[in-house]
C-alpha atoms as a PDB file:
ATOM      1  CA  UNK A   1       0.000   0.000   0.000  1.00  0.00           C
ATOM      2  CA  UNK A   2       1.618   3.716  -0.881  1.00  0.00           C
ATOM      3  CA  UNK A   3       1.162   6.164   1.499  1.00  0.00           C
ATOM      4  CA  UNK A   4       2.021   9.736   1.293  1.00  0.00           C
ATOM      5  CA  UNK A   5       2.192  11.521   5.070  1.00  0.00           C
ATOM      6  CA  UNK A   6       1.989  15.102   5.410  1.00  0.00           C
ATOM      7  CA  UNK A   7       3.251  16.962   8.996  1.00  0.00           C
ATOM      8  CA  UNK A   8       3.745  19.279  11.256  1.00  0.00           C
ATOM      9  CA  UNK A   9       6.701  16.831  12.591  1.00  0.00           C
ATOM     10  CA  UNK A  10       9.210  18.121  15.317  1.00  0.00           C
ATOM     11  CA  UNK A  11       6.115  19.200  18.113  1.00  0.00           C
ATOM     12  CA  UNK A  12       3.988  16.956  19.827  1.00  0.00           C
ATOM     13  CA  UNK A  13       6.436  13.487  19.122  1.00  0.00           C
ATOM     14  CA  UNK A  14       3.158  11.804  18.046  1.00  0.00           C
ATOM     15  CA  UNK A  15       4.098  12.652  14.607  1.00  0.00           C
ATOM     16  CA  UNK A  16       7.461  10.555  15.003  1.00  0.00           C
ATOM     17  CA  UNK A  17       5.620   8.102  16.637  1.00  0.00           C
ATOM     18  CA  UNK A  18       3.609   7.898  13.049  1.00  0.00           C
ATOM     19  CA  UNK A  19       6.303   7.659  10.628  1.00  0.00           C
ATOM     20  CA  UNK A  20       7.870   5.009  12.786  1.00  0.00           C
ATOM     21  CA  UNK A  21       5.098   2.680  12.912  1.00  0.00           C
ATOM     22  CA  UNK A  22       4.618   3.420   9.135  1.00  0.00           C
ATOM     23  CA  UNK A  23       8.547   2.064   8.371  1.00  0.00           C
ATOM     24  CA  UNK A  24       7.904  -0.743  10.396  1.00  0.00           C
ATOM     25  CA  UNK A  25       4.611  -1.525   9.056  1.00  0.00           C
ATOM     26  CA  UNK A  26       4.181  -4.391   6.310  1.00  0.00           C
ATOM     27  CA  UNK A  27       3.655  -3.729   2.574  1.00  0.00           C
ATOM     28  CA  UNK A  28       3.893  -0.446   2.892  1.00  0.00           C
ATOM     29  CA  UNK A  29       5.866   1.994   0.463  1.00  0.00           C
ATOM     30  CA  UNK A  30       6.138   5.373   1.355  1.00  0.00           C
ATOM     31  CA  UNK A  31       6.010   7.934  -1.465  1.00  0.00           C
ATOM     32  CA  UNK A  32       7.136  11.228  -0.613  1.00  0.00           C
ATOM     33  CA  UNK A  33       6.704  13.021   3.210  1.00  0.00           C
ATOM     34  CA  UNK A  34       5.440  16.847   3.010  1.00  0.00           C
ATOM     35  CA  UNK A  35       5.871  19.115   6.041  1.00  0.00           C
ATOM     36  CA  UNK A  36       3.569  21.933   7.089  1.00  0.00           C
ATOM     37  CA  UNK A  37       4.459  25.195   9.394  1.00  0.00           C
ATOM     38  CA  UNK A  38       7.838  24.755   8.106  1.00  0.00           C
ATOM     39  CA  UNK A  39       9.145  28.182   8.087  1.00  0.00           C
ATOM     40  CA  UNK A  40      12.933  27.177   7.552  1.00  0.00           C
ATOM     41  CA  UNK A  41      12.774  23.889   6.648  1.00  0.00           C
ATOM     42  CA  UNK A  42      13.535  22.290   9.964  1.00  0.00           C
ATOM     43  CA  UNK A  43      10.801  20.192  10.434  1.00  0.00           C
ATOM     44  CA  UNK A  44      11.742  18.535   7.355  1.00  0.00           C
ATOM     45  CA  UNK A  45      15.431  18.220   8.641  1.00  0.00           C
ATOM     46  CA  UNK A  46      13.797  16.622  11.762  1.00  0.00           C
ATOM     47  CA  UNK A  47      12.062  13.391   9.747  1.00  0.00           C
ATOM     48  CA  UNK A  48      15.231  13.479   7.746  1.00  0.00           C
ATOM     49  CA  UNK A  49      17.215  12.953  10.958  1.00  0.00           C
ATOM     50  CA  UNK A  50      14.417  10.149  12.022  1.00  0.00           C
ATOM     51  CA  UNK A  51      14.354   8.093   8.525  1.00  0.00           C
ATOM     52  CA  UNK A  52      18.046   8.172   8.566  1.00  0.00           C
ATOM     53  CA  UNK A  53      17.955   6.477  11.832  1.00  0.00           C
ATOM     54  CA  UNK A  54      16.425   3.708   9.755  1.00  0.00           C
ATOM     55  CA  UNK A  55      18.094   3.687   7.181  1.00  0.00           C
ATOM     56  CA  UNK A  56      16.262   5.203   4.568  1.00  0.00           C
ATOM     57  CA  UNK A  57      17.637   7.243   2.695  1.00  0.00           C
ATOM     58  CA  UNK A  58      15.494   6.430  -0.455  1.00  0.00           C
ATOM     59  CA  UNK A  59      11.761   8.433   0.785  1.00  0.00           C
ATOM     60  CA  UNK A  60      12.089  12.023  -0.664  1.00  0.00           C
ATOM     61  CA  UNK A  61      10.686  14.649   1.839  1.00  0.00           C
ATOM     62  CA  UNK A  62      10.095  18.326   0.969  1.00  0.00           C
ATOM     63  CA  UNK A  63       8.837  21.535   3.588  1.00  0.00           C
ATOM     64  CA  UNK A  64       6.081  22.991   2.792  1.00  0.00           C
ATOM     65  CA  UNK A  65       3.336  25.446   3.650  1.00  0.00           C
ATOM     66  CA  UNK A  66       5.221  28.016   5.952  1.00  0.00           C
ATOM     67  CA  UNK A  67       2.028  29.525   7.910  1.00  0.00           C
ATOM     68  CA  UNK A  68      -1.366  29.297   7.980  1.00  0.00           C
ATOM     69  CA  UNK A  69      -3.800  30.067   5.198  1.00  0.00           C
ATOM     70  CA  UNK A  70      -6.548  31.658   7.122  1.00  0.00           C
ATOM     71  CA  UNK A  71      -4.830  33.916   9.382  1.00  0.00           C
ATOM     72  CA  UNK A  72      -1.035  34.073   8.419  1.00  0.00           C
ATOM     73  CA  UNK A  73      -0.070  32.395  11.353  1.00  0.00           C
ATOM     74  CA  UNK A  74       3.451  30.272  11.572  1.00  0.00           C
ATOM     75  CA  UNK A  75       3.938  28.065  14.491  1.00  0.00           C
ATOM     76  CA  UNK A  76       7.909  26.744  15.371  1.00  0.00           C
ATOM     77  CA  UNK A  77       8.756  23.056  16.161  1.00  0.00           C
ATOM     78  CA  UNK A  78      10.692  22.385  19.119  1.00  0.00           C
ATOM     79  CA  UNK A  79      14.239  23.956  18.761  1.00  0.00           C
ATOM     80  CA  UNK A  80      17.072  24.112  21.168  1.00  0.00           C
ATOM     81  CA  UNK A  81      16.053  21.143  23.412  1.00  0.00           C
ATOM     82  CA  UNK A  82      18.013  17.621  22.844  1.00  0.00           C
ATOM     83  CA  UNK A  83      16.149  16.237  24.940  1.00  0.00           C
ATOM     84  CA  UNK A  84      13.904  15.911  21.497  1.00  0.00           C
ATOM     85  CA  UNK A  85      16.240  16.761  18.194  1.00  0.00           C
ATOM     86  CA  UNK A  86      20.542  16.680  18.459  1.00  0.00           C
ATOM     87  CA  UNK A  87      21.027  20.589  18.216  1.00  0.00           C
ATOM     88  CA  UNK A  88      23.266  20.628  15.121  1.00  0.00           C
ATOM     89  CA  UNK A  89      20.637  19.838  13.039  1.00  0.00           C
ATOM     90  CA  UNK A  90      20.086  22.530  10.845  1.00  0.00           C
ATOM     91  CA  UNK A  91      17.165  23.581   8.343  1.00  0.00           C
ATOM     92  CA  UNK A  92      16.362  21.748   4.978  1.00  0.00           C
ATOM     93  CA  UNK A  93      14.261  24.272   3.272  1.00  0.00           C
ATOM     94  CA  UNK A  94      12.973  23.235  -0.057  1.00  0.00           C
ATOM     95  CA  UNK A  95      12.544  25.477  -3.418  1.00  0.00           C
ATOM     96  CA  UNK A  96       9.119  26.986  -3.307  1.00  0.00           C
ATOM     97  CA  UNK A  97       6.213  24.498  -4.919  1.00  0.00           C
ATOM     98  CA  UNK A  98       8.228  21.316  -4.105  1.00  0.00           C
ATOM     99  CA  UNK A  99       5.796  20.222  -1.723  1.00  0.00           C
ATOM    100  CA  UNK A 100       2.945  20.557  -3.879  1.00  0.00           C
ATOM    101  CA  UNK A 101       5.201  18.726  -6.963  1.00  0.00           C
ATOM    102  CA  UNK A 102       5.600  15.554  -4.621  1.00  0.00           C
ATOM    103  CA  UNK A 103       1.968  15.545  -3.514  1.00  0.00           C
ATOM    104  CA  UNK A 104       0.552  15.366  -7.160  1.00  0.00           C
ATOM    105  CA  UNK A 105       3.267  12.925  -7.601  1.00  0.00           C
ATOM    106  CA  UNK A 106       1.946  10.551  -5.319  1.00  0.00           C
ATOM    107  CA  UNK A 107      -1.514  11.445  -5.984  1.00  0.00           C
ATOM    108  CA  UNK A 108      -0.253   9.734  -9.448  1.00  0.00           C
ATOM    109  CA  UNK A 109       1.213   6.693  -7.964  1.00  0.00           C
ATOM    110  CA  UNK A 110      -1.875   5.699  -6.170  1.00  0.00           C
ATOM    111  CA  UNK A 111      -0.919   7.103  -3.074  1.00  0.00           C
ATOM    112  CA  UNK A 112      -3.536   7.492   0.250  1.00  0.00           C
ATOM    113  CA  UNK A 113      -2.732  10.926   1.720  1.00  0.00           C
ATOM    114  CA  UNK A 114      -2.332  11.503   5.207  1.00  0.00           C
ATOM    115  CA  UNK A 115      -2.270  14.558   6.840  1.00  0.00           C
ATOM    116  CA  UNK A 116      -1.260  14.566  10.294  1.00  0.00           C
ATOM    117  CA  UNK A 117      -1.042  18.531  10.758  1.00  0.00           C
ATOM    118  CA  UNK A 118      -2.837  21.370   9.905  1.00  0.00           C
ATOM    119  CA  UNK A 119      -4.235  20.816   6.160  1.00  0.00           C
ATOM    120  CA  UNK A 120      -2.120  23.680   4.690  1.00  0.00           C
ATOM    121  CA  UNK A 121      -0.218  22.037   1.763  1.00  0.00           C
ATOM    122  CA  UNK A 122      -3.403  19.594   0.459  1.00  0.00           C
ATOM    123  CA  UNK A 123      -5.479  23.102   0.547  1.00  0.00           C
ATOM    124  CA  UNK A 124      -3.129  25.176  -1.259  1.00  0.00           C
ATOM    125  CA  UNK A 125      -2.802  21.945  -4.019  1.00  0.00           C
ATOM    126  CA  UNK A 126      -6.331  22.534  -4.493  1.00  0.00           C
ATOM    127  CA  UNK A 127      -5.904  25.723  -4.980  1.00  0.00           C
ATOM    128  CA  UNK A 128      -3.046  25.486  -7.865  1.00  0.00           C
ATOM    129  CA  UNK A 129      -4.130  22.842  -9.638  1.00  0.00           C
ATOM    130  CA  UNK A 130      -7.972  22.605  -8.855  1.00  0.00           C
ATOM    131  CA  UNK A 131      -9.488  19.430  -8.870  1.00  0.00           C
ATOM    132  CA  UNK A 132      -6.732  17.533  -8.149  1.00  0.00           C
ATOM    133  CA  UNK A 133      -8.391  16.267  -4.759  1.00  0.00           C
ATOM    134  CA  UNK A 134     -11.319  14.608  -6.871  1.00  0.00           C
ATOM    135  CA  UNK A 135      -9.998  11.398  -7.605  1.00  0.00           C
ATOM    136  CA  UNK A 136      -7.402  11.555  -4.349  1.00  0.00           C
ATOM    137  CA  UNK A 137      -8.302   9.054  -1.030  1.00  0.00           C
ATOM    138  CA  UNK A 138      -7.662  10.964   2.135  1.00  0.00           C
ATOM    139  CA  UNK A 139      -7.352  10.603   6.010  1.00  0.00           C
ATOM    140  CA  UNK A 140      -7.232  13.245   7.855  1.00  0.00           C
ATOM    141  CA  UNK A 141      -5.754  13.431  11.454  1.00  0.00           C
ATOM    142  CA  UNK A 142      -8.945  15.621  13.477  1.00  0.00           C
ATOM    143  CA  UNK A 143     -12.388  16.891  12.395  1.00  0.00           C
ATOM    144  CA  UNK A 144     -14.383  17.168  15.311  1.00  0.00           C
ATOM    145  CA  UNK A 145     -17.925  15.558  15.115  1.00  0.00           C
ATOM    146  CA  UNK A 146     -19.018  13.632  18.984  1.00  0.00           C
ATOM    147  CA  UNK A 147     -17.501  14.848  22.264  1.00  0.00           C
ATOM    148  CA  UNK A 148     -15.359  12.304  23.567  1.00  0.00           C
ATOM    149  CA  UNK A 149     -16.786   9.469  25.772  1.00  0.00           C
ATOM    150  CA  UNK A 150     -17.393   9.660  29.824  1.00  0.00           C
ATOM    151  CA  UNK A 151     -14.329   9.410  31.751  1.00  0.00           C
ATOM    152  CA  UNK A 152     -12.301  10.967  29.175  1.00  0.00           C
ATOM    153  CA  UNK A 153     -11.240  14.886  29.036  1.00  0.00           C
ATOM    154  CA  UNK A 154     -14.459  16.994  28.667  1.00  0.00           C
ATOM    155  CA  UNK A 155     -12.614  18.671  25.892  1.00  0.00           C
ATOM    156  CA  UNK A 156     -14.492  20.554  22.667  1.00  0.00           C
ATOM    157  CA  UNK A 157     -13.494  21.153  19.165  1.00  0.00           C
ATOM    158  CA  UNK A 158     -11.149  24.147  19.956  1.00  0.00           C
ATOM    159  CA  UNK A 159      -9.056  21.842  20.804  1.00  0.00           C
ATOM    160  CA  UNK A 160      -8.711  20.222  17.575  1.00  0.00           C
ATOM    161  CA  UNK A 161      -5.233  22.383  16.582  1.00  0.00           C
ATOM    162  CA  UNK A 162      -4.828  20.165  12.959  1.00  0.00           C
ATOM    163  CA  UNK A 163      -8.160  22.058  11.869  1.00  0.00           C
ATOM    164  CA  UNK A 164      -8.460  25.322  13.788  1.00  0.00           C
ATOM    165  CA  UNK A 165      -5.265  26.792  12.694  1.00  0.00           C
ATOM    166  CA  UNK A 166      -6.214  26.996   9.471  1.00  0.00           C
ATOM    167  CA  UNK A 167      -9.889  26.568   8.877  1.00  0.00           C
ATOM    168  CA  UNK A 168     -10.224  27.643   5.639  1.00  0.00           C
ATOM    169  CA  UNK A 169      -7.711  24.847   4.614  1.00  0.00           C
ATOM    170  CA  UNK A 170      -9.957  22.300   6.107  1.00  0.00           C
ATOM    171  CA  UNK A 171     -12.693  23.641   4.842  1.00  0.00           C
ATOM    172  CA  UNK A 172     -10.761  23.470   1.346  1.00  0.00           C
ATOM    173  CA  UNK A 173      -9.539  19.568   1.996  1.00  0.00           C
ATOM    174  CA  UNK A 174     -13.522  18.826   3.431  1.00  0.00           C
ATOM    175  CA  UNK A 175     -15.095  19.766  -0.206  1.00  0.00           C
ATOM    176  CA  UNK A 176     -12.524  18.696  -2.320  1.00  0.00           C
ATOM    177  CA  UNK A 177     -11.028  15.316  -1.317  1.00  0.00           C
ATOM    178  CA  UNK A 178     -12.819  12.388  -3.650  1.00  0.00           C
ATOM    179  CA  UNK A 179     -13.002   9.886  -0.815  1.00  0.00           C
ATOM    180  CA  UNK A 180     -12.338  11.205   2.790  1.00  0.00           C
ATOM    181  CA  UNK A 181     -11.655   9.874   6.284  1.00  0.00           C
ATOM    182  CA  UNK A 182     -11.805  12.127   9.484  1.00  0.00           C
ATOM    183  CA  UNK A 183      -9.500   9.871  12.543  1.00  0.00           C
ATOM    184  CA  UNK A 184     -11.535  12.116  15.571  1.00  0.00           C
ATOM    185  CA  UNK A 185      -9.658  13.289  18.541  1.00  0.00           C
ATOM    186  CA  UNK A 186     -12.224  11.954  20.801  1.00  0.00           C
ATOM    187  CA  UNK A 187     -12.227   8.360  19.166  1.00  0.00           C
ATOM    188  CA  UNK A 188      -8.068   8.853  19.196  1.00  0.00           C
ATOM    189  CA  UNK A 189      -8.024   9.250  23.150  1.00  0.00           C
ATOM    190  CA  UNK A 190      -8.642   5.495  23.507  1.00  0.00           C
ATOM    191  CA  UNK A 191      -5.022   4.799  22.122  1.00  0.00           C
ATOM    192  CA  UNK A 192      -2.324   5.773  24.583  1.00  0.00           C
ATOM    193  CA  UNK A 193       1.073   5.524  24.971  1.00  0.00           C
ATOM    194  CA  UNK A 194       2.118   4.338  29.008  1.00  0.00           C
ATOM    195  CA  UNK A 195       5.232   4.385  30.913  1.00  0.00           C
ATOM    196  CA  UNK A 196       4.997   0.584  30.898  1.00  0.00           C
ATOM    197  CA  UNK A 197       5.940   0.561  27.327  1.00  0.00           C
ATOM    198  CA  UNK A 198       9.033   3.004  27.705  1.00  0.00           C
ATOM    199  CA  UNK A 199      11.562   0.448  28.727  1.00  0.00           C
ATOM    200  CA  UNK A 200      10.328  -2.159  25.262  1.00  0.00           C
ATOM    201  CA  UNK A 201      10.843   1.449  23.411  1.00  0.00           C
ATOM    202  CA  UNK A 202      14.066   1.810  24.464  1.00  0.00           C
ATOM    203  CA  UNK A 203      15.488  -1.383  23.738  1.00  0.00           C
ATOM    204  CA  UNK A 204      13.872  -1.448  20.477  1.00  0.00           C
ATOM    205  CA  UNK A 205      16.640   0.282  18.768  1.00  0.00           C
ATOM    206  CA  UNK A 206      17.943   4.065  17.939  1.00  0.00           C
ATOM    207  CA  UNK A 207      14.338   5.326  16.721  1.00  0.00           C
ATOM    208  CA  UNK A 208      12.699   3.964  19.850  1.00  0.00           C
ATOM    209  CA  UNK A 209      15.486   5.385  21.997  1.00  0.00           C
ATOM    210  CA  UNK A 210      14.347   8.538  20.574  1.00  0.00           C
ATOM    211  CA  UNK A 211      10.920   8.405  20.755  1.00  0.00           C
ATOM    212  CA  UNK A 212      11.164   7.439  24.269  1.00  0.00           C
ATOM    213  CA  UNK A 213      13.177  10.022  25.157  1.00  0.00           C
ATOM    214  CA  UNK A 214      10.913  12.692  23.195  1.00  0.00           C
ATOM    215  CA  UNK A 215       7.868  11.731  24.852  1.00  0.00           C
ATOM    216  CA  UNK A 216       8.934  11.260  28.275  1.00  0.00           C
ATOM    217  CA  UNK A 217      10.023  15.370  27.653  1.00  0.00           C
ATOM    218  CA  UNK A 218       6.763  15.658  26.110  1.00  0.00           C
ATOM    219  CA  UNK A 219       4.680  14.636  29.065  1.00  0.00           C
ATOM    220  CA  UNK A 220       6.501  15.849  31.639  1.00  0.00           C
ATOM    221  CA  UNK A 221       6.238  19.562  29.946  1.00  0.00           C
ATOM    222  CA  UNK A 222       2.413  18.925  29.276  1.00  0.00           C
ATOM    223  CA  UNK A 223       1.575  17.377  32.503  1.00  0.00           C
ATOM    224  CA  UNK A 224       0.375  13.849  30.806  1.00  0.00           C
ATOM    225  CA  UNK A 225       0.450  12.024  34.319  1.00  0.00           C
ATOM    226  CA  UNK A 226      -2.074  14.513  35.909  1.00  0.00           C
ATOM    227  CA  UNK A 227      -4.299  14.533  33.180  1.00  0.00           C
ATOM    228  CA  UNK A 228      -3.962  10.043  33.017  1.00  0.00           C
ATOM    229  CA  UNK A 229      -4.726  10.327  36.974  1.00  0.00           C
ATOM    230  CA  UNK A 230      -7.364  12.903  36.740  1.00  0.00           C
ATOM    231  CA  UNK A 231      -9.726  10.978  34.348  1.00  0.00           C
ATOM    232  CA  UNK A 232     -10.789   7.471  34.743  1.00  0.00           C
ATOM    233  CA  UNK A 233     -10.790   6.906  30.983  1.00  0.00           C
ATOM    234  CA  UNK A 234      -6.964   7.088  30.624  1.00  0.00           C
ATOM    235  CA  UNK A 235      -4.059   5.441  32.094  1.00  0.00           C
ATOM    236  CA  UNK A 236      -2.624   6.687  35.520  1.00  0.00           C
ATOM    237  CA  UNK A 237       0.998   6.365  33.910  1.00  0.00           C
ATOM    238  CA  UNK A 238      -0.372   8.423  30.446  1.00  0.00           C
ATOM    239  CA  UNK A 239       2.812   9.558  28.612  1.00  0.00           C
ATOM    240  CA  UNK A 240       1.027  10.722  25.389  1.00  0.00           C
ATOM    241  CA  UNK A 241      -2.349  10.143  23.358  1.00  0.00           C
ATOM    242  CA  UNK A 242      -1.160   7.964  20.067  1.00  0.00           C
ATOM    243  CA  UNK A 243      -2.897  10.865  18.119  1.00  0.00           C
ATOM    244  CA  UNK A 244      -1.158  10.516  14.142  1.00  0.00           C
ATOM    245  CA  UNK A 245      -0.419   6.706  14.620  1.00  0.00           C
ATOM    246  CA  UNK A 246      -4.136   6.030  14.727  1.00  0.00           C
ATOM    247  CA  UNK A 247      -4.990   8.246  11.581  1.00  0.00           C
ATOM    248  CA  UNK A 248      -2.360   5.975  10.313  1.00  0.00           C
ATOM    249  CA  UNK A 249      -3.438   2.561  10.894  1.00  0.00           C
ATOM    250  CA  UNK A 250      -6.739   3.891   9.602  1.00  0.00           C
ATOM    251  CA  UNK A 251      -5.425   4.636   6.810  1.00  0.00           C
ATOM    252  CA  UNK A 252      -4.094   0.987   6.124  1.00  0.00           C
ATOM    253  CA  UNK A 253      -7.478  -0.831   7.565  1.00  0.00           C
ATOM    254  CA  UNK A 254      -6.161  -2.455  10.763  1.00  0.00           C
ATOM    255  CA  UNK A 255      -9.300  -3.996  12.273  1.00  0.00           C
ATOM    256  CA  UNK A 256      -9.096  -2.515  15.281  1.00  0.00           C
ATOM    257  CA  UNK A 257     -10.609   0.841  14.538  1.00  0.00           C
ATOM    258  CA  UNK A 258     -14.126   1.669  14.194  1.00  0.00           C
ATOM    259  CA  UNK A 259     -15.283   3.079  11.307  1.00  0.00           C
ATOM    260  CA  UNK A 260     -18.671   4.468  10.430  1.00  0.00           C
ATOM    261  CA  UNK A 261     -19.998   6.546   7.351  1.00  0.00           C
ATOM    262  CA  UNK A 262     -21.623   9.838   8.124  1.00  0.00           C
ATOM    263  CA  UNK A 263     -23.300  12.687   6.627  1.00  0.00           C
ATOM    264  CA  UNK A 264     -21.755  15.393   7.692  1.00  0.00           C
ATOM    265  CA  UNK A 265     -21.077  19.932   7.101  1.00  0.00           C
ATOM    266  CA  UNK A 266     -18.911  22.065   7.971  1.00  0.00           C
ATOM    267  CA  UNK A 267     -20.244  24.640  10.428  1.00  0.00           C
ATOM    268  CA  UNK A 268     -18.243  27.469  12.099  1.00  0.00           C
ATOM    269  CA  UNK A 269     -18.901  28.798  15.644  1.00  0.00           C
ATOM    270  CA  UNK A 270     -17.333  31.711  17.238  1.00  0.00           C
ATOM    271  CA  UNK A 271     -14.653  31.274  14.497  1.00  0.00           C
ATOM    272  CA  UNK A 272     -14.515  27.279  15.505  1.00  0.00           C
ATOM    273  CA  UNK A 273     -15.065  25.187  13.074  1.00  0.00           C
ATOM    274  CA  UNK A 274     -16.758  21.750  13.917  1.00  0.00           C
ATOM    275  CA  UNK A 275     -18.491  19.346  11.591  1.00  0.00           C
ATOM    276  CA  UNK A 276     -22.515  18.405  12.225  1.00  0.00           C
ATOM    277  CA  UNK A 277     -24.773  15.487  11.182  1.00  0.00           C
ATOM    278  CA  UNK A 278     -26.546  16.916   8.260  1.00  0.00           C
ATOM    279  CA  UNK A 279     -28.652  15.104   5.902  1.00  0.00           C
ATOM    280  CA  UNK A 280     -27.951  17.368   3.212  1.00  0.00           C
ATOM    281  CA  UNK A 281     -24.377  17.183   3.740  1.00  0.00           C
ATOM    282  CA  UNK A 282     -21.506  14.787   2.104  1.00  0.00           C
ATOM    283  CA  UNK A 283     -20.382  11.092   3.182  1.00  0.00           C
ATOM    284  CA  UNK A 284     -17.583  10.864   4.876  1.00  0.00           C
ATOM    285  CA  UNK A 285     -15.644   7.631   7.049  1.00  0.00           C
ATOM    286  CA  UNK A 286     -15.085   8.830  10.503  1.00  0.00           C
ATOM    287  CA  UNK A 287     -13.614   7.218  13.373  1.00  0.00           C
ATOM    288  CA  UNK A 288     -15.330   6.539  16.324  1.00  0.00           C
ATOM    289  CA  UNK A 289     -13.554   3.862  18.713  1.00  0.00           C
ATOM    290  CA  UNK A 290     -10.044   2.856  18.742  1.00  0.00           C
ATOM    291  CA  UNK A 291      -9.462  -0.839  20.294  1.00  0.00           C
ATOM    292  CA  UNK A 292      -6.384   1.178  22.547  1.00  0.00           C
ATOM    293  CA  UNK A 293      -4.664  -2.501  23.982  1.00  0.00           C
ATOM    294  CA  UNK A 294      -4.658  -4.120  20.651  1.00  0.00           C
ATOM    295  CA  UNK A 295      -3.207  -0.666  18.879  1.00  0.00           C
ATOM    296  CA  UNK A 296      -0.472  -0.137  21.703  1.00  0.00           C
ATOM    297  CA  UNK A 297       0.971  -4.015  21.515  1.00  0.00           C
ATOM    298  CA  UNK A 298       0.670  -3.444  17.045  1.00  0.00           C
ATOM    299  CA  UNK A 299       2.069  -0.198  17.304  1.00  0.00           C
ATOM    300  CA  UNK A 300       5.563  -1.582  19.194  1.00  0.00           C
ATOM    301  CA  UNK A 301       5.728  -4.297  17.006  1.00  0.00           C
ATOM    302  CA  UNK A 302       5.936  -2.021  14.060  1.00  0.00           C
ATOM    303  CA  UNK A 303       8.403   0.193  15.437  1.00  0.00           C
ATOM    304  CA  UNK A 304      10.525  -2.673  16.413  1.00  0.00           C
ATOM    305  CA  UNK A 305      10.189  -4.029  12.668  1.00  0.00           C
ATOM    306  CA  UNK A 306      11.363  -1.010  11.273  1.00  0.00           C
ATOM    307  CA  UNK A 307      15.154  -1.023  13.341  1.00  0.00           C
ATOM    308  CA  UNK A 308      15.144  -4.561  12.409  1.00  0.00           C
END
């Protein structure tokens, strides 16, 4: 199966956690990796710096969208802290369009996009070369529809940072992608990354050494242990929420996500945007329940497979 990821890599290290379960996964080819919010290229330096951990040299990878197209916004990844990136790595900007040139290239190879960041690059390929998202399959990492479940964070769709930094990009992506799949934050929740699994990280091999050591930075800045204590619904030893991973292993059809087809708009509140049942709307998949035991024990696996 070819895949073609776009990120916001080098923030929350869920999006490392992604691309590491997608080397290790099988039958899966890679086509190109597009990064978005990448100002000076260093997000793309960042999953240059991961894939050559593994070896692979061979995926091309090219930075993309620098800010946001609804407000202009740019947002930095995490810099100066090796406690997540070796500080000499340095920026890997690429010529301007590049991103947009390997996107329609793996459109043409039969590629499933998924975006794991804001939905900057995918927008703005729309907007060049319109209609180039009709006959495209997409998964797209937010889009918020249900609340999540009891016991879990009371959280709303404000929240949902891949789609409310640049709404009108999501907006863009929601009426133009031929077959679409939103992977919910509420329905992601249920997939968790634990302390109990930091030690098998570790040991994996250099990329889990590193994605250990990112997230356990990751939740002790965010506070991931009070917020696993404070709600039934997560683990007590909560390190991080396994976010981009899921959208991923929806994208390839593991079985243990729940997927149901939905008619659904777009509908903006208070500059939020959110997306309704509504008859008159279009079909989407969206995800709504994440089997989180089975997805933690495949998700190791794969990142083990791919240091192998």
């Amino acid at each position: 199966m070819k895949i073609h990821l776009d990120t916001d890599f080098g923030g929350d290290p869920d999006d490392a956690c992604a691309l590491a379960m997608l080397l290790g996964w099988p039958g899966v080819e890679i086509t190109g990796i597009s990064t978005s919010l990448d100002r000076d290229g260093l997000r793309a330096a960042y999953v240059v710096h991961l894939l050559s951990l593994a070896g692979r040299t061979d995926i091309p990878v090219a930075a993309g969208a620098a800010a946001s197209l609804t407000t202009l916004a740019t947002a930095a990844p995490v810099t100066g802290d090796e406690r997540h990136w070796p500080l000499a790595i340095e920026g890997r900007p690429s010529p301007p369009g590049a991103a947009l040139d390997l996107l329609a290239a793996s459109l043409s190879a039969g590629a499933v996009l998924v975006l794991i960041g804001p939905y900057t690059n995918l927008a703005m390929l729309e907007v060049a070369r319109p209609d180039t998202l009709a006959r495209s399959t997409v998964v797209v990492m937010g889009g918020w529809v249900h609340p999540p479940a009891p016991g879990l964070p009371a959280w709303g769709p404000e929240l949902d940072f891949n789609v409310q930094f640049d709404t009108r990009a999501a907006e863009i992506v929601f009426a133009s992608a031929g077959d679409l799949t939103l992977a919910t934050l509420p329905a992601a929740l249920g997939a968790t990354l634990r302390s109990a699994d930091l030690t098998r990280l570790r040991a994996s091999g250099p990329i889990g050494a590193s994605l250990a050591k990112q997230s356990e930075a990751h939740a002790l800045d965010a506070g991931m242990a009070g917020l696993g204590r404070a709600h039934p619904g997560l683990p007590d030893d909560l390190v991080n929420v396994h976010w981009d991973p899921v959208a991923c292993a929806v994208a390839l059809g593991w079985p243990g996500a729940v997927v149901d087809r939905m008619s659904l708009s777009p509908e903006s509140r208070d500059g939020v945007l959110r997306f309704v049942p509504d008859d008159r709307g279009r079909t989407v998949r969206v995800l709504t329940g994440v089997d989180g035991e089975a997805f933690g024990a495949m998700w190791i696996a794969a990142v083990e497979a791919a240091q192998r």
